[in-house]
N, C-alpha and C. Protein backbone atom coordinates (compact mmCIF):
# COMPACT_ATOMS: atom_id res chain seq x y z
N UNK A 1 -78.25 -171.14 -20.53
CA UNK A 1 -76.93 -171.62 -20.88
C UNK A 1 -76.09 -171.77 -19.61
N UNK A 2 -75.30 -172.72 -19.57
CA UNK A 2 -74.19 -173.10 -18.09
C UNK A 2 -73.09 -173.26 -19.09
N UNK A 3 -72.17 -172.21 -18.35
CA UNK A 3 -70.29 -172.08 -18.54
C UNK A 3 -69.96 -173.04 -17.46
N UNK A 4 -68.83 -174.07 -18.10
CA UNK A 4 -68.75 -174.11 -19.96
C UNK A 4 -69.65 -175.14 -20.10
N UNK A 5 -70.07 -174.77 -21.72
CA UNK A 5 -70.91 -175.04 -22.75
C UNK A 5 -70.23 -177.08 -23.85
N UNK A 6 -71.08 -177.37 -23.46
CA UNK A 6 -70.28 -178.78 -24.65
C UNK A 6 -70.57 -178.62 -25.78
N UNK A 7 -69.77 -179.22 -26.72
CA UNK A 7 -70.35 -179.07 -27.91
C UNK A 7 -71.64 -179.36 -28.79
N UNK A 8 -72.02 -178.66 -29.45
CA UNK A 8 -73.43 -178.93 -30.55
C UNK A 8 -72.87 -180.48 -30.96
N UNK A 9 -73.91 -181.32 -31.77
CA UNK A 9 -73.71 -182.11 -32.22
C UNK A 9 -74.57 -181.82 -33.28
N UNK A 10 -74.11 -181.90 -34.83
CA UNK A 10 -74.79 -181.34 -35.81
C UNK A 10 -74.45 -182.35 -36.86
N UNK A 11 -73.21 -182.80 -37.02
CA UNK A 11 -73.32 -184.09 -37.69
C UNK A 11 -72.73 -183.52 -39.70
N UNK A 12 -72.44 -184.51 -40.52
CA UNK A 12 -72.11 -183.94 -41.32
C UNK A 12 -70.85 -183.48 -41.39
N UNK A 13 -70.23 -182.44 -42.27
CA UNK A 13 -69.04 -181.50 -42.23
C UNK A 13 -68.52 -180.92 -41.48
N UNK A 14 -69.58 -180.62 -40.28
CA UNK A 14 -69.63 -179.20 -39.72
C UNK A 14 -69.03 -180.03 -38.31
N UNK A 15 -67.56 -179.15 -37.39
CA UNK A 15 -67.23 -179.49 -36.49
C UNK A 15 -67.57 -178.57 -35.24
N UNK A 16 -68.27 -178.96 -34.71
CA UNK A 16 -68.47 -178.07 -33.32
C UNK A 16 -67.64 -178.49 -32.20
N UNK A 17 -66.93 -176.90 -31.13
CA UNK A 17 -66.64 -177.56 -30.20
C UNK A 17 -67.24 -176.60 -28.84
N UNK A 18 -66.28 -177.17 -28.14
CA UNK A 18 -66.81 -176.57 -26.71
C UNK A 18 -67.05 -175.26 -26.36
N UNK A 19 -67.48 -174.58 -25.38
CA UNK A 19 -66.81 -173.36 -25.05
C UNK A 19 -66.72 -173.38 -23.26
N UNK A 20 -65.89 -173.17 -22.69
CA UNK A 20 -64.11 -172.83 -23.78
C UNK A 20 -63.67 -173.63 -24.44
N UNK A 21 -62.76 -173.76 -25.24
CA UNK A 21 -62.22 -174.57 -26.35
C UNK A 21 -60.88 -174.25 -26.37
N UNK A 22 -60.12 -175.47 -25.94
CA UNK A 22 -58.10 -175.34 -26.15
C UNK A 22 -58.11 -176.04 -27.60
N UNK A 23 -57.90 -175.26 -28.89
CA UNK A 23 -57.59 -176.36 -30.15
C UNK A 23 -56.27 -176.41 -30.75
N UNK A 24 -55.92 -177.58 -31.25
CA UNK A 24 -54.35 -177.74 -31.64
C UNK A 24 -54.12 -177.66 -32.73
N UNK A 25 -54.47 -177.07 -33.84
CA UNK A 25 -54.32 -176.67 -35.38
C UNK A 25 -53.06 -176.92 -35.98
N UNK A 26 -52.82 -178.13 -36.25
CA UNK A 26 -51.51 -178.34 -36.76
C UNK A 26 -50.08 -177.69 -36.32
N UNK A 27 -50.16 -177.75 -34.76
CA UNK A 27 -49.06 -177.60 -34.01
C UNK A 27 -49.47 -175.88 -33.68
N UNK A 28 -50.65 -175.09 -33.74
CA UNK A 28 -50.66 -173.38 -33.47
C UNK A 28 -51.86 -173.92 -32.52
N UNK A 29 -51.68 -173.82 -31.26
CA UNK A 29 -52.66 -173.60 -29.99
C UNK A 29 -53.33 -172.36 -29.73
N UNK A 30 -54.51 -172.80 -30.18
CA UNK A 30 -55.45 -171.69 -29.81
C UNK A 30 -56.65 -171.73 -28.81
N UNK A 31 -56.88 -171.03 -27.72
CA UNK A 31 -57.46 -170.91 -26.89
C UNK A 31 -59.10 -169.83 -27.46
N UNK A 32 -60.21 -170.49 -27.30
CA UNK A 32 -60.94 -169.52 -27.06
C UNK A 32 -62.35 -169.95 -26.41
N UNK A 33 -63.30 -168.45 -26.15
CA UNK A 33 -64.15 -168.53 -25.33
C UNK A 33 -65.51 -167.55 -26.14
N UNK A 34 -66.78 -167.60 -25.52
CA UNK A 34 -67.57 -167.05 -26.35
C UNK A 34 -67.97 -165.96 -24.93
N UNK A 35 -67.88 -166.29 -24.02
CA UNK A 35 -68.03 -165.49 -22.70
C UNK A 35 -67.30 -164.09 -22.84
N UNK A 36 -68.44 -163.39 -22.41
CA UNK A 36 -67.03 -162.42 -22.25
C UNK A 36 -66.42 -162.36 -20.82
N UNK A 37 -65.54 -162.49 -20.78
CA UNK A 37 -64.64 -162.63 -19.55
C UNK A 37 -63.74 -161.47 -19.23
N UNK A 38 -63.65 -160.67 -20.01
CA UNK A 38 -62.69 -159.70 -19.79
C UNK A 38 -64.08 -158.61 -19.09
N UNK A 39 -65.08 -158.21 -19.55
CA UNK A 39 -65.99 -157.43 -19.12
C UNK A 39 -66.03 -157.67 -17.40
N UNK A 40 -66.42 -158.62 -17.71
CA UNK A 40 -66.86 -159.64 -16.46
C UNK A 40 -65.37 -159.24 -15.13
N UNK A 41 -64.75 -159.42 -15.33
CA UNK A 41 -63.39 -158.83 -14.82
C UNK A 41 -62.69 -157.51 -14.76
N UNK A 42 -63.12 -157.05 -15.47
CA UNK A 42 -63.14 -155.96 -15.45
C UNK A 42 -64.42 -154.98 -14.42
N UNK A 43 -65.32 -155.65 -14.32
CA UNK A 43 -66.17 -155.03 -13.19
C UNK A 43 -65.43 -155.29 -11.54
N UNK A 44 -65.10 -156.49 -11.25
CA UNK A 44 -64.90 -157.60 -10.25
C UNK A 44 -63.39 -156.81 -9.92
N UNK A 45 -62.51 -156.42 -10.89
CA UNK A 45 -60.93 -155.54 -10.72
C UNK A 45 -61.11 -154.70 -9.27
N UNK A 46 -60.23 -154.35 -8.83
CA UNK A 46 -59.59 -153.29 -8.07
C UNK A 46 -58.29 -152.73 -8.19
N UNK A 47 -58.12 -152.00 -8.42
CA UNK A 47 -57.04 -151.03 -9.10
C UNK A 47 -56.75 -150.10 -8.44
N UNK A 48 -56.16 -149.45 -7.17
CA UNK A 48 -55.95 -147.91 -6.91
C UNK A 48 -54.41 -147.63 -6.84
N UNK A 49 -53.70 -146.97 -6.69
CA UNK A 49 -54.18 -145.84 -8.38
C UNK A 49 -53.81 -147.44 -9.32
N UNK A 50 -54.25 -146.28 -10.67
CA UNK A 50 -54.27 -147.28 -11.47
C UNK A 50 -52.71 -147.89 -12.29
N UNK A 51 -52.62 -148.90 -12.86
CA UNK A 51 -51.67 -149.67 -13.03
C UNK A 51 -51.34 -149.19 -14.31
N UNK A 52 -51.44 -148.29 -15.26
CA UNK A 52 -50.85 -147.85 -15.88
C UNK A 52 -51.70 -147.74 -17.07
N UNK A 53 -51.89 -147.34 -18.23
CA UNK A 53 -52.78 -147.11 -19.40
C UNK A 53 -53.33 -148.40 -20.13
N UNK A 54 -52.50 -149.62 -19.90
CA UNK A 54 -52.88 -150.78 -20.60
C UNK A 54 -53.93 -151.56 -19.42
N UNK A 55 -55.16 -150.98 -19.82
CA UNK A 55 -56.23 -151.50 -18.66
C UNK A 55 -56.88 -152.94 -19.62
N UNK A 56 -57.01 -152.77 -20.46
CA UNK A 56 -56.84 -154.40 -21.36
C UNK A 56 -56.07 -155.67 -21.19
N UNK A 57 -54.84 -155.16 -21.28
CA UNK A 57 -53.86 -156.03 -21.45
C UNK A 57 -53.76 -156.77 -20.13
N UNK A 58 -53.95 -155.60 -19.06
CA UNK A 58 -53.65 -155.97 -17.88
C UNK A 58 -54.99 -157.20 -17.56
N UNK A 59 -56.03 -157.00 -18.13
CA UNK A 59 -57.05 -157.84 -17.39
C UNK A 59 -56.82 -159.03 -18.22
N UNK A 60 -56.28 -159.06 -19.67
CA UNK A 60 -56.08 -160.46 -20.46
C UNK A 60 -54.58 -161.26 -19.54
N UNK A 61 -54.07 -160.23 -19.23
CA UNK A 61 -52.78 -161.49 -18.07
C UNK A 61 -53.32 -161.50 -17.01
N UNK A 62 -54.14 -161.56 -16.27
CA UNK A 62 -55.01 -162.27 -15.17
C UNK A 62 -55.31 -163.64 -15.92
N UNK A 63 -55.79 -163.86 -16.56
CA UNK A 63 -56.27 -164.93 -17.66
C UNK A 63 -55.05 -165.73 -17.90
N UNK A 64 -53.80 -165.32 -18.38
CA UNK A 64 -52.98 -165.99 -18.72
C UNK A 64 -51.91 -166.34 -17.48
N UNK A 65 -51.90 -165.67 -15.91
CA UNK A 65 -51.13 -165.42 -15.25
C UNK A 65 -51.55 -166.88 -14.40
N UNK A 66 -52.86 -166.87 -14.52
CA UNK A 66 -54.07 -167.79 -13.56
C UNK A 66 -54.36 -169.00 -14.11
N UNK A 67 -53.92 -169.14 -15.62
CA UNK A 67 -54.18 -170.16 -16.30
C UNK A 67 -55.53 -170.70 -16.58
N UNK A 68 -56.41 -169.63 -17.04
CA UNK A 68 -57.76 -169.93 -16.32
C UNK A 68 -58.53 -168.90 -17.29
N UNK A 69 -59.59 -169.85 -18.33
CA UNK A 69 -60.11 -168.58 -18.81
C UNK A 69 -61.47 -168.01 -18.23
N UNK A 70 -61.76 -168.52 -17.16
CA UNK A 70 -63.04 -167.67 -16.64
C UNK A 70 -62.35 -167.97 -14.62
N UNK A 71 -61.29 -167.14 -14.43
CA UNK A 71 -60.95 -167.08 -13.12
C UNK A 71 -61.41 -166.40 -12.09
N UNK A 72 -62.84 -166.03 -12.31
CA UNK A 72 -63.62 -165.55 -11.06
C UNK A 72 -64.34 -166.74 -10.88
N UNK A 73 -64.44 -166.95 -8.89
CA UNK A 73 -65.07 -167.14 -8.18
C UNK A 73 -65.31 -166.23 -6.88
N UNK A 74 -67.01 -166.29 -6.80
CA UNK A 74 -68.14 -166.89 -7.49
C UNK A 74 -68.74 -166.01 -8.99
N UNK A 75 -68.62 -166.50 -9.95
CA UNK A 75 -68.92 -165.92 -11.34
C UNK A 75 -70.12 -165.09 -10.91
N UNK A 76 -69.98 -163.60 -11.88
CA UNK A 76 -71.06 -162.48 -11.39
C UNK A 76 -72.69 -162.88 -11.43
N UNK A 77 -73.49 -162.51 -10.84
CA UNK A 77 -74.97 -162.84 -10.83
C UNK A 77 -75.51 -162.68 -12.03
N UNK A 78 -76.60 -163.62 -12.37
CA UNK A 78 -77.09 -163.91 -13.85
C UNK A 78 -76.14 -165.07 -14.55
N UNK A 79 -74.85 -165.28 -14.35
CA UNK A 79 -74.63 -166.34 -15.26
C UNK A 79 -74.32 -167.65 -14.22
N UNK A 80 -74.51 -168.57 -15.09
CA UNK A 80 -74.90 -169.96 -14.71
C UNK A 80 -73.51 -170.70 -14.97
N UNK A 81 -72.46 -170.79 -13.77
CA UNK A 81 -71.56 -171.76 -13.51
C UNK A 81 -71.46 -172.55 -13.33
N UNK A 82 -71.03 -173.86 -13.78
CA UNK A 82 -70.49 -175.48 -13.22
C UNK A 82 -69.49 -175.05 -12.72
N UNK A 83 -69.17 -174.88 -11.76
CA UNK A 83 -67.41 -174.56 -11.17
C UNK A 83 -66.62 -175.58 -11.39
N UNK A 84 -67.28 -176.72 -10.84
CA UNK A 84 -66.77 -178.13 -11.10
C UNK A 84 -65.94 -178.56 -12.58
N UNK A 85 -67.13 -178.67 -13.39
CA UNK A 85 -67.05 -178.40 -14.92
C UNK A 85 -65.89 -177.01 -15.26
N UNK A 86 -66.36 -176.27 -14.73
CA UNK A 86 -65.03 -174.75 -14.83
C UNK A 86 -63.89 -175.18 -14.75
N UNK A 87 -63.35 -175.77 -13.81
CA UNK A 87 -61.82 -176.11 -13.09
C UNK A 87 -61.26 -176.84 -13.75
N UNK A 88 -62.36 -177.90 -14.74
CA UNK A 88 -61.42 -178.62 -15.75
C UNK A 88 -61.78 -178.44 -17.02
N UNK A 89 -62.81 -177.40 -17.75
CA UNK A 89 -62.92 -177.21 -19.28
C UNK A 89 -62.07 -175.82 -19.47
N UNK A 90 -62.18 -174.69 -18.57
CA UNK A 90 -61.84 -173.86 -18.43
C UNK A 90 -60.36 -173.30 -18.23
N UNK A 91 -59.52 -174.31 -17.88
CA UNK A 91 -58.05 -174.37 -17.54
C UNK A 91 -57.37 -174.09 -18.54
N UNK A 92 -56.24 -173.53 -18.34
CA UNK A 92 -54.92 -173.30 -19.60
C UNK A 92 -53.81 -173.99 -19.31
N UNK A 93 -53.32 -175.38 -19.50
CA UNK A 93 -52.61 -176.29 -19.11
C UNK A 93 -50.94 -175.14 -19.43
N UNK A 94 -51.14 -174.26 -20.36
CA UNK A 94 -50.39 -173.71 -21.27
C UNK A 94 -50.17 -172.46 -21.93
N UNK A 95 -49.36 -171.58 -21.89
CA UNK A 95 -49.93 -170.54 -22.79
C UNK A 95 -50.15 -170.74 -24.57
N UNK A 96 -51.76 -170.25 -24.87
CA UNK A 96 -51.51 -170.93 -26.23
C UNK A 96 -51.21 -170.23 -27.21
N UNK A 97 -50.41 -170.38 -28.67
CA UNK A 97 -50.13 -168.88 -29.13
C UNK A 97 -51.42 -168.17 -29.51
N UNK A 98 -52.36 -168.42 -29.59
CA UNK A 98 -54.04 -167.19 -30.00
C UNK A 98 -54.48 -167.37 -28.83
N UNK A 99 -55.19 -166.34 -28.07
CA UNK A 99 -56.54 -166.25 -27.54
C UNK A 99 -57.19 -165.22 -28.10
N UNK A 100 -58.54 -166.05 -27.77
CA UNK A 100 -59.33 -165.16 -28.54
C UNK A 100 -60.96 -165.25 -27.80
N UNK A 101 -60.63 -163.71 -27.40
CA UNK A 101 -61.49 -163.16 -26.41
C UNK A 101 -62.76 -162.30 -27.16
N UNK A 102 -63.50 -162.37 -27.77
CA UNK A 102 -64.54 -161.97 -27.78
C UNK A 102 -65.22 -161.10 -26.60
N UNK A 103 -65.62 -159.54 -26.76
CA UNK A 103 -66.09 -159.04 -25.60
C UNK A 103 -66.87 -158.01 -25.85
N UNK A 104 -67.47 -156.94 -25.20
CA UNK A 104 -68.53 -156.07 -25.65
C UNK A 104 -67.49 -154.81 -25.42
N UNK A 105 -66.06 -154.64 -25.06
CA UNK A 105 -65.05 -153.65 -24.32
C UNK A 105 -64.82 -153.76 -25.75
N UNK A 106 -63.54 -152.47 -25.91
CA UNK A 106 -63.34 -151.79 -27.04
C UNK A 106 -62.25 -153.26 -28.05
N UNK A 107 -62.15 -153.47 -29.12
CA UNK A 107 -61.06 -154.35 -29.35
C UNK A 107 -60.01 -153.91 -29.57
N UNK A 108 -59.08 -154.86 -29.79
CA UNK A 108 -57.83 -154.71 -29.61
C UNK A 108 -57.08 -156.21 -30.12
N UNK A 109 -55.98 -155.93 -30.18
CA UNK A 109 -54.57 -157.41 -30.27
C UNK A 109 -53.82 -157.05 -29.52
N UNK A 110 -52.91 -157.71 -28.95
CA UNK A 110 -51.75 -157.62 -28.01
C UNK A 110 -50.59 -158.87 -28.44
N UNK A 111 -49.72 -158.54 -27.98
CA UNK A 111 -48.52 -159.85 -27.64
C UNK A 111 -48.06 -159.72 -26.26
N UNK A 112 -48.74 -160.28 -25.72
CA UNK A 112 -48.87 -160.66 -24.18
C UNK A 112 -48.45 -161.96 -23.89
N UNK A 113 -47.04 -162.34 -22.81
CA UNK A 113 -46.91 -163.39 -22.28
C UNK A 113 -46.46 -164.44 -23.97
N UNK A 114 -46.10 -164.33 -24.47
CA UNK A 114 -45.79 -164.96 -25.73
C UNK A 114 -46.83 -165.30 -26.00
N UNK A 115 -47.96 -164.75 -26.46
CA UNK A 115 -49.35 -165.03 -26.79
C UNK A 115 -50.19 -163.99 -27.26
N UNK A 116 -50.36 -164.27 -28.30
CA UNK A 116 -51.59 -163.09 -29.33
C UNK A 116 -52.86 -163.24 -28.90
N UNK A 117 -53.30 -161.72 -28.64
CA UNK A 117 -54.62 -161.85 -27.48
C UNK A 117 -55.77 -161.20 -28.48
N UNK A 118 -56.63 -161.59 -29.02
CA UNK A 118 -57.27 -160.66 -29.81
C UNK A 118 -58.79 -160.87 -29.21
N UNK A 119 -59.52 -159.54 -29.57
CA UNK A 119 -60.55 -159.21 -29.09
C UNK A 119 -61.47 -158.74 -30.31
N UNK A 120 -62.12 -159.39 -31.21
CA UNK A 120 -62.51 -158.95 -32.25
C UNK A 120 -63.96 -157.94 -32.45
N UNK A 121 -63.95 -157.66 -30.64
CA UNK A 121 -65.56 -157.25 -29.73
C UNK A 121 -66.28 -158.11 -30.44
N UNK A 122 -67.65 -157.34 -30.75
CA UNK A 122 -68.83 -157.87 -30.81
C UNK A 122 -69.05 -158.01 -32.50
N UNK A 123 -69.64 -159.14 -33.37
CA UNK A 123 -70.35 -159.05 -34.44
C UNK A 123 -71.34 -157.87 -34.78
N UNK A 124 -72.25 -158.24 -33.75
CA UNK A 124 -73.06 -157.40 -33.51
C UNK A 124 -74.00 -156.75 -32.56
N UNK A 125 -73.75 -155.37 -32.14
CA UNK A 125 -74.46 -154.80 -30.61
C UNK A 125 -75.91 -154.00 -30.87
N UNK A 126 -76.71 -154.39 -29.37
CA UNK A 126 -78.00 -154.00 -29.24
C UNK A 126 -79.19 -155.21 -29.83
C-alpha cells in the first residue's frame, strides 16, 4: 500500500473514497484518514519536560496546526510515501468540523481548534 491511497472503484451503490479523504456532507466537513498518524507521531515527538497531561490532544494539533494529515517528513520506515502525492491529497486547506483519526493509542474525542477530533482506536487488535 502507498499513502495516500485512491479510491476503490467498485461500482454500483457503493461510494468509495480516498485515503486521506476531505468530505463535504451537506455543508459538515469532515476530514479523515485510515493511517494511523497520531502513533506514528507520537514516536517521531520530543517533549522535555512534558507539555502537560493532554499528550493526545497535543499530537492531534500538530495535525491541525500544520494543516497536514500525515506531517512527517521522511514518513517512519516500513511505510510507503508519495510525498509528492502527500503535499496535495494529504493537506487541510481548512479546519474541518470532524476528524477522524483512527489509531492503535488509547481513544478518545476532543474539541480542539474548533474541531471534533475522534479516535474510535482500533475495530479490531492482534
Amino acid at each position: 500500500m502507498v499513502y495516500p491511497t485512491p479510491p476503490y472503484e467498485v461500482g454500483g451503490n457503493i461510494t468509495c473514497v480516498s485515503d486521506p479523504a476531505l468530505l463535504d456532507i451537506e455543508g459538515v466537513v469532515v476530514a479523515l484518514t485510515a493511517t494511523d498518524t497520531l502513533f506514528h507521531l507520537g514516536k517521531e515527538e520530543i517533549s522535555f519536560p512534558p507539555q502537560g497531561p493532554d499528550r493526545l490532544g497535543r499530537l492531534t494539533r500538530h495535525l491541525l496546526k500544520q494543516q497536514n494529515l500525515y506531517p512527517l517528513y521522511p514518513g517512519p520506515e516500513g511505510i510507503c510515501i508519495d510525498q509528492e502525492q502527500a503535499e496535495i491529497y494529504a493537506r487541510l486547506p481548512y479546519n474541518p468540523h470532524l476528524l477522524i483519526l483512527p489509531s492503535d493509542l488509547r481513544y478518545f474525542i476532543r474539541d480542539l481548534e474548533n474541531c471534533v477530533v475522534l479516535n474510535p482506536e482500533r475495530l479490531a487488535k492482534g
